[in-house]
PDB file of N, CA and C in Angstrom:
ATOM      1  N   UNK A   1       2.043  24.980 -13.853  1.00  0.00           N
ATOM      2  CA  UNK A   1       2.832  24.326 -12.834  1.00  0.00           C
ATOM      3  C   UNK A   1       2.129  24.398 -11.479  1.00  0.00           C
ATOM      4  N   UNK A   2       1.625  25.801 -10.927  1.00  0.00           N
ATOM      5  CA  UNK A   2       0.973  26.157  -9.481  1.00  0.00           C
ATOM      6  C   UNK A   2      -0.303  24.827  -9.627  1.00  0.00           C
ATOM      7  N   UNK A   3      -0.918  24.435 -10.518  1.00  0.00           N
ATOM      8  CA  UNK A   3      -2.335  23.847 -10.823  1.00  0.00           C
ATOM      9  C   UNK A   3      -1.417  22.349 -10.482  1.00  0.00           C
ATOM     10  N   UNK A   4      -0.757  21.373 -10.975  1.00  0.00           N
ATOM     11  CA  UNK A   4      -0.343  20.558 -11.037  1.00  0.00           C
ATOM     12  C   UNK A   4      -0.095  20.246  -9.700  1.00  0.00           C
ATOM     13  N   UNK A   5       0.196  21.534  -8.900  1.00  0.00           N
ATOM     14  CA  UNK A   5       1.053  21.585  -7.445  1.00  0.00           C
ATOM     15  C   UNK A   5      -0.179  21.032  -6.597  1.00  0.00           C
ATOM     16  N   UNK A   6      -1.474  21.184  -6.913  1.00  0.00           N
ATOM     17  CA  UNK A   6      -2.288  21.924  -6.333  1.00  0.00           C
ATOM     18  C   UNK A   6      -3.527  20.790  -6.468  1.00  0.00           C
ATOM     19  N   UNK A   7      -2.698  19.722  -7.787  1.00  0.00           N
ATOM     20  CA  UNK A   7      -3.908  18.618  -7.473  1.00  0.00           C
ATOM     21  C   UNK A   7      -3.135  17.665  -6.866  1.00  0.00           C
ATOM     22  N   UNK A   8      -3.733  17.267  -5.469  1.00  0.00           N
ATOM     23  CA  UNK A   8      -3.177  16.514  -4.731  1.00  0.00           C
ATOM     24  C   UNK A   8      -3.549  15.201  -4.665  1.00  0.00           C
ATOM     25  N   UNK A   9      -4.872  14.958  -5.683  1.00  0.00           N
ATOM     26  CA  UNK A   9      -5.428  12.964  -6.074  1.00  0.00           C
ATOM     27  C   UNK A   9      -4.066  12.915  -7.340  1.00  0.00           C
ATOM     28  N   UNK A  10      -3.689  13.109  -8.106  1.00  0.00           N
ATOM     29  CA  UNK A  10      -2.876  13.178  -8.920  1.00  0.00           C
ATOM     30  C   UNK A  10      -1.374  12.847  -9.044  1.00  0.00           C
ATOM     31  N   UNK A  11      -1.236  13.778  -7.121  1.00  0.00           N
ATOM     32  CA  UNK A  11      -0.034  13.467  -6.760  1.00  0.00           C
ATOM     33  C   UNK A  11       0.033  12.131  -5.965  1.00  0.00           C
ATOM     34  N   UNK A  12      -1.139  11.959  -5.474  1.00  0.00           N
ATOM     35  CA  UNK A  12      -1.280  10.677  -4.632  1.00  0.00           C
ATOM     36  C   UNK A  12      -0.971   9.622  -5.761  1.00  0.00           C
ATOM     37  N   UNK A  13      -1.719   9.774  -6.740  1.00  0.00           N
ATOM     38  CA  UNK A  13      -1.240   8.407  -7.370  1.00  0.00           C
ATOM     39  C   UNK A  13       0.159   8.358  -8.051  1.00  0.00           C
ATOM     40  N   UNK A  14       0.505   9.489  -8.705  1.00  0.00           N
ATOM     41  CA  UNK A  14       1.820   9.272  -9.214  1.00  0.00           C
ATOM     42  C   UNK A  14       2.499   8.712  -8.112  1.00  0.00           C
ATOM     43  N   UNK A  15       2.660   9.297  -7.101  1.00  0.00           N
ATOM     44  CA  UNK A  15       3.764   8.482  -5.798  1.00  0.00           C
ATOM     45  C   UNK A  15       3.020   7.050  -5.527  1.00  0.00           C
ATOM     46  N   UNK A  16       1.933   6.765  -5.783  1.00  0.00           N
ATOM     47  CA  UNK A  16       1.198   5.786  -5.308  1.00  0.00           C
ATOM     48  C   UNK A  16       2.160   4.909  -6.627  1.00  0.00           C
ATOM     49  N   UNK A  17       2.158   5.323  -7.877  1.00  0.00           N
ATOM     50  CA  UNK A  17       2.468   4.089  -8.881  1.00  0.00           C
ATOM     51  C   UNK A  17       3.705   3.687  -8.807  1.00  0.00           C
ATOM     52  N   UNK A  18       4.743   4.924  -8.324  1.00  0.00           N
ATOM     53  CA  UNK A  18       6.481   4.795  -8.055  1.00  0.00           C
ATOM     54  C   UNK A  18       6.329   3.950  -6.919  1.00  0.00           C
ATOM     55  N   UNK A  19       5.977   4.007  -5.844  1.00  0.00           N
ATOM     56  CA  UNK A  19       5.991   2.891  -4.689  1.00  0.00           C
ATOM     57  C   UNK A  19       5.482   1.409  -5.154  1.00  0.00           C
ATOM     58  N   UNK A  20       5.116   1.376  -6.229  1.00  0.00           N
ATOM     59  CA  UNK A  20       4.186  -0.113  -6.716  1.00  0.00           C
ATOM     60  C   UNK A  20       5.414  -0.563  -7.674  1.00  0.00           C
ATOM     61  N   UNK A  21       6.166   0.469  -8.579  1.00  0.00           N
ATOM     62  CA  UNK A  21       6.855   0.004  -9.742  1.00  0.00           C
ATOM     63  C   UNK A  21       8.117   0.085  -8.433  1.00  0.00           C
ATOM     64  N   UNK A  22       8.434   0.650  -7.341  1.00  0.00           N
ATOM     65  CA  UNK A  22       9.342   0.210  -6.659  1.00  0.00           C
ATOM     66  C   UNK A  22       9.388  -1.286  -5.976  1.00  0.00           C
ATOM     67  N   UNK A  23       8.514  -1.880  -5.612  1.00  0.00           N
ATOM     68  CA  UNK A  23       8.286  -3.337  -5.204  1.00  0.00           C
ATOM     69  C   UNK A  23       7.667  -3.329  -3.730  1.00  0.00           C
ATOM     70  N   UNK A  24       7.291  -1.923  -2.877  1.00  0.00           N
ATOM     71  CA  UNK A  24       6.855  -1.323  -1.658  1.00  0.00           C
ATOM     72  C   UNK A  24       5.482  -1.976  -1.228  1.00  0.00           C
ATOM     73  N   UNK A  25       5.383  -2.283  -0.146  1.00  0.00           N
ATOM     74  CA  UNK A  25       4.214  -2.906   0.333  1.00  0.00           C
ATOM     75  C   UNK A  25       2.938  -2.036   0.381  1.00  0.00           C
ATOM     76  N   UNK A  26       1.830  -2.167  -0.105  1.00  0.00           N
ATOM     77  CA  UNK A  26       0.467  -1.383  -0.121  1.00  0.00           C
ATOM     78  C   UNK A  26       0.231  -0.791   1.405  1.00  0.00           C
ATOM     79  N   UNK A  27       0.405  -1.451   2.395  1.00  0.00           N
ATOM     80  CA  UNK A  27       0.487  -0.804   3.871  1.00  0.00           C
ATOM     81  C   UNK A  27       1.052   0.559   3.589  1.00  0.00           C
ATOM     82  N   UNK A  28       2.165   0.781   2.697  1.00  0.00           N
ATOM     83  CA  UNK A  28       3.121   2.004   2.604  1.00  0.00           C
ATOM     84  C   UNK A  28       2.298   3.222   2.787  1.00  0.00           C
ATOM     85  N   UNK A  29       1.004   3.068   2.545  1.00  0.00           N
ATOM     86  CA  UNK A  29       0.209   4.130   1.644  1.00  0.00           C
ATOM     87  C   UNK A  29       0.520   5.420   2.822  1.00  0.00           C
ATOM     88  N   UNK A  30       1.035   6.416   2.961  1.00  0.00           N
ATOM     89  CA  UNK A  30       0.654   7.537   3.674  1.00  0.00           C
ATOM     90  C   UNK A  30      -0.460   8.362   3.798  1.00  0.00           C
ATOM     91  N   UNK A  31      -1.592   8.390   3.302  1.00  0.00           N
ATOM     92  CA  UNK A  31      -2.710   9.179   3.480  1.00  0.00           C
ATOM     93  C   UNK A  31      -3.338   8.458   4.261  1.00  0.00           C
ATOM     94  N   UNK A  32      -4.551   9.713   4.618  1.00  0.00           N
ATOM     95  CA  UNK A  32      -5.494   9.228   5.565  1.00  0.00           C
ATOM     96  C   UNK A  32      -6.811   9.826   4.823  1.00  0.00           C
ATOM     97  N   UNK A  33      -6.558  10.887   4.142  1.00  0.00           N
ATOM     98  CA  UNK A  33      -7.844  11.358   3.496  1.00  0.00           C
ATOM     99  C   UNK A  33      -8.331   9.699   2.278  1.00  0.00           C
ATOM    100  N   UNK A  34      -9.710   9.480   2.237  1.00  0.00           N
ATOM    101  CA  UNK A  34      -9.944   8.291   1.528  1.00  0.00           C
ATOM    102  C   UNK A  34      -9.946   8.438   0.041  1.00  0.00           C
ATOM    103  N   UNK A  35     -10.118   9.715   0.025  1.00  0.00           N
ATOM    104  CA  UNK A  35      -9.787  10.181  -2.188  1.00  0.00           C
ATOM    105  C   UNK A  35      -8.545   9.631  -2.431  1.00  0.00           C
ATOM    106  N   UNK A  36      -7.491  10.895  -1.346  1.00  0.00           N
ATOM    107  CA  UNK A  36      -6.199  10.262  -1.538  1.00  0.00           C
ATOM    108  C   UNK A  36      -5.862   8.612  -1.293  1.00  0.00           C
ATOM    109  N   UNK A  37      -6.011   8.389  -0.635  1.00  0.00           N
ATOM    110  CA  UNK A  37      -5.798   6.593  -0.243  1.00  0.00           C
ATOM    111  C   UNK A  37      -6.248   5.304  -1.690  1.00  0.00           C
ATOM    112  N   UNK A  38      -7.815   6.553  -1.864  1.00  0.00           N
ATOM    113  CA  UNK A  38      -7.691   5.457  -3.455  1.00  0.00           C
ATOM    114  C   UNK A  38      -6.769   5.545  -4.067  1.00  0.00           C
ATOM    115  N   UNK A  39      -6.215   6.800  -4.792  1.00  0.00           N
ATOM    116  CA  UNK A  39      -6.000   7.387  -5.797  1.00  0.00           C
ATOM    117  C   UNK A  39      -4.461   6.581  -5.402  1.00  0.00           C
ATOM    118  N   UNK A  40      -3.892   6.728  -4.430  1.00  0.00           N
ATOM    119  CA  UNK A  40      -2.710   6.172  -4.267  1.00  0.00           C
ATOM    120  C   UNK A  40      -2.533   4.660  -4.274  1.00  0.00           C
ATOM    121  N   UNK A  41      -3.590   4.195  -3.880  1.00  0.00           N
ATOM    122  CA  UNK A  41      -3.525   2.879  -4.260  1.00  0.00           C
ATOM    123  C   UNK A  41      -3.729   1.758  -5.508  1.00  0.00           C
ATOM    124  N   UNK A  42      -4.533   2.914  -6.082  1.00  0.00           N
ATOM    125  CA  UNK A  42      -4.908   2.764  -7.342  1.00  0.00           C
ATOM    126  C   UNK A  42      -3.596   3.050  -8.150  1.00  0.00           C
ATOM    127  N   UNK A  43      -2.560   3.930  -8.153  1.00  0.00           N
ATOM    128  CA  UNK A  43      -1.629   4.038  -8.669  1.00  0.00           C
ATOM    129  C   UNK A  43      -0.765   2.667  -8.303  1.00  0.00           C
ATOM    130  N   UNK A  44      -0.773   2.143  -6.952  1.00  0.00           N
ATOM    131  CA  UNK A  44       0.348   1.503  -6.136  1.00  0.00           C
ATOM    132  C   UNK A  44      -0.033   0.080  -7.100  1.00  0.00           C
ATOM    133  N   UNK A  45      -1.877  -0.212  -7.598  1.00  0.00           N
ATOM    134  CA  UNK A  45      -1.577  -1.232  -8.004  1.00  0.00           C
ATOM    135  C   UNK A  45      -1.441  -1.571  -9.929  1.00  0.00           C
ATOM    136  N   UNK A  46      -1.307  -0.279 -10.262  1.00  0.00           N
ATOM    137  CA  UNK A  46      -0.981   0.082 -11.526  1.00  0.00           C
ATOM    138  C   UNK A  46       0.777  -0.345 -11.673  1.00  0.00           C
ATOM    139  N   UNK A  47       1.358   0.417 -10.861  1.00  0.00           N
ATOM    140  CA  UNK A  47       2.705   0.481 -10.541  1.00  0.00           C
ATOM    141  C   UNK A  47       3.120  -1.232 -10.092  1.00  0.00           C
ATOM    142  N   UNK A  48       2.695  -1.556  -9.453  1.00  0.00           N
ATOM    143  CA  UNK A  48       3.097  -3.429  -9.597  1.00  0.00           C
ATOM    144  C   UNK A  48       2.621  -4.242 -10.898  1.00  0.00           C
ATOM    145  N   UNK A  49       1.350  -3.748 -11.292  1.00  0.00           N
ATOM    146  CA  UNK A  49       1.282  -4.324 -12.664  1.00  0.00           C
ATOM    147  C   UNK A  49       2.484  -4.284 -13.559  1.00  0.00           C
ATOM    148  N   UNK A  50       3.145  -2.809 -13.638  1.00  0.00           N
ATOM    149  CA  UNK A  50       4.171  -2.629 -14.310  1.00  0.00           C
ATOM    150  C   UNK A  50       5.598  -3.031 -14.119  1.00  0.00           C
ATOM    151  N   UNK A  51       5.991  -3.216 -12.968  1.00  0.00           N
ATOM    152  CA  UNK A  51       6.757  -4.454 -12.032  1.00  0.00           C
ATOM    153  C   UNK A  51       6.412  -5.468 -13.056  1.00  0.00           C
ATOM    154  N   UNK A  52       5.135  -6.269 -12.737  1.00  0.00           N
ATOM    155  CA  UNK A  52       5.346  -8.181 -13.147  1.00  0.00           C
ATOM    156  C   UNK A  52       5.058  -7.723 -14.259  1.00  0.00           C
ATOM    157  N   UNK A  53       4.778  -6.402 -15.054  1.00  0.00           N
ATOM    158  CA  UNK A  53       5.343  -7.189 -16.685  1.00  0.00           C
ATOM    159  C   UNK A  53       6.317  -6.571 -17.000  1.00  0.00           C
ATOM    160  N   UNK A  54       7.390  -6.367 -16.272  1.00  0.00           N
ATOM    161  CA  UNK A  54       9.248  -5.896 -16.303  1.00  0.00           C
ATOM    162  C   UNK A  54       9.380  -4.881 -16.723  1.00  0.00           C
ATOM    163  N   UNK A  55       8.230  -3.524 -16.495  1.00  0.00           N
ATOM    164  CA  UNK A  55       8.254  -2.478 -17.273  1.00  0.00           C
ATOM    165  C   UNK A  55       9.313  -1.528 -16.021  1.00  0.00           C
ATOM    166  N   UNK A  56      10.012  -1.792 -15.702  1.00  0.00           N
ATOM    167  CA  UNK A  56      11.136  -0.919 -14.768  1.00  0.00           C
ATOM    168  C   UNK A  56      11.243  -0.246 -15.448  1.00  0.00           C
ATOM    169  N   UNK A  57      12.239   0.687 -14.713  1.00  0.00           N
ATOM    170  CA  UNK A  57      13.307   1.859 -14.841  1.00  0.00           C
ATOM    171  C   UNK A  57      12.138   2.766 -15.998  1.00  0.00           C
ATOM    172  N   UNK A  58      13.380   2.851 -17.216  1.00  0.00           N
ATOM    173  CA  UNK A  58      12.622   3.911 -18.025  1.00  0.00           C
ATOM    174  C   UNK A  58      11.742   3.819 -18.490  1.00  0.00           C
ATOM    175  N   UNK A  59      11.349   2.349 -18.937  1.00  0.00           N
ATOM    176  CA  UNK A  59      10.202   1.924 -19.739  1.00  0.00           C
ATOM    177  C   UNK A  59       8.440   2.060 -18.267  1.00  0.00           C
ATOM    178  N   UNK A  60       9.029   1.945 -17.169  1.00  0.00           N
ATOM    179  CA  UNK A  60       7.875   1.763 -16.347  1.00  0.00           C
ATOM    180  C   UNK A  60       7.327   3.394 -16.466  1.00  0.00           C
ATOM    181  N   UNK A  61       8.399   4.415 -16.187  1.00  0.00           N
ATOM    182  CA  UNK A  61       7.883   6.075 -16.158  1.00  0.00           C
ATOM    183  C   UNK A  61       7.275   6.395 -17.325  1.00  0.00           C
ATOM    184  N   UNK A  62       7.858   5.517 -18.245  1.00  0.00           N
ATOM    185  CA  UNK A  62       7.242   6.522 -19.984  1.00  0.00           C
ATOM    186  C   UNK A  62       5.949   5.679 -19.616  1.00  0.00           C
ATOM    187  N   UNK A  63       5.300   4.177 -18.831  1.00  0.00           N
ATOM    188  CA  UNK A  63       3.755   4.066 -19.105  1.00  0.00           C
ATOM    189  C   UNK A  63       3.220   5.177 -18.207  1.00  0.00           C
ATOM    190  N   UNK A  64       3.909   5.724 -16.932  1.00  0.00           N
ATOM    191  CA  UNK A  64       3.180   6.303 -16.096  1.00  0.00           C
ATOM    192  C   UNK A  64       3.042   7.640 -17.079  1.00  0.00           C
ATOM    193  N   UNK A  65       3.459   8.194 -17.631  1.00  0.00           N
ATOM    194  CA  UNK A  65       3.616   9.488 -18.669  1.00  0.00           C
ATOM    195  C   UNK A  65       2.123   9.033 -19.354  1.00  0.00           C
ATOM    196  N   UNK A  66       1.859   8.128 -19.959  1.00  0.00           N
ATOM    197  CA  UNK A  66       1.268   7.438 -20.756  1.00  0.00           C
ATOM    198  C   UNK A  66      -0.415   7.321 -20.158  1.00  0.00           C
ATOM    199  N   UNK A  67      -0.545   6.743 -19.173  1.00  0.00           N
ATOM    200  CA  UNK A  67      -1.955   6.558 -18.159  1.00  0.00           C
ATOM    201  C   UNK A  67      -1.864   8.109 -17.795  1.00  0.00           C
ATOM    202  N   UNK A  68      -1.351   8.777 -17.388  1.00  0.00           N
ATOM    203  CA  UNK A  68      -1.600  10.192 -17.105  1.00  0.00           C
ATOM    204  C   UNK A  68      -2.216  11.558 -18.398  1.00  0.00           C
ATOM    205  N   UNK A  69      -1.738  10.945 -19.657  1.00  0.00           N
ATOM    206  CA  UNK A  69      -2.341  12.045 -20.492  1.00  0.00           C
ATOM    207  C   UNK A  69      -3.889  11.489 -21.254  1.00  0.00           C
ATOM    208  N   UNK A  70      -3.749  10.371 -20.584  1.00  0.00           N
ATOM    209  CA  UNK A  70      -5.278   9.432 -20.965  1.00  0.00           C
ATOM    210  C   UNK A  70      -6.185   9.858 -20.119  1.00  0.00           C
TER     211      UNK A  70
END
């Protein structure tokens, strides 16, 4: 759990893909470090992919579950 806490490109993108599968504008991005900024954006545009192909709600988290153990 402390390790998970502790990778912060990881966390960037998971929040990066929830702001994308939320419908949130890429401006949103909060980082300033540029690892993080990919990593979050890279999630943000994973997370709209999953948007336009209607993967919401539960079905959008089980792909993010899914790209994460890959």
């Amino acid at each position: 759990m402390k390790r998970h806490k502790r990778d912060m490109n990881q966390r960037a993108y998971q929040r990066g893909y929830h702001a994308g599968l939320c419908g949130k504008d890429r401006e949103a991005c909060p980082h300033e470090n540029m690892a993080q900024r990919e990593q979050w954006l890279g999630g943000w545009l994973e997370g709209r992919d999953a948007q336009w192909s209607a993967m919401t709600g539960i079905s959008g988290l089980s792909e993010l579950s899914r790209v994460e153990s890959a």
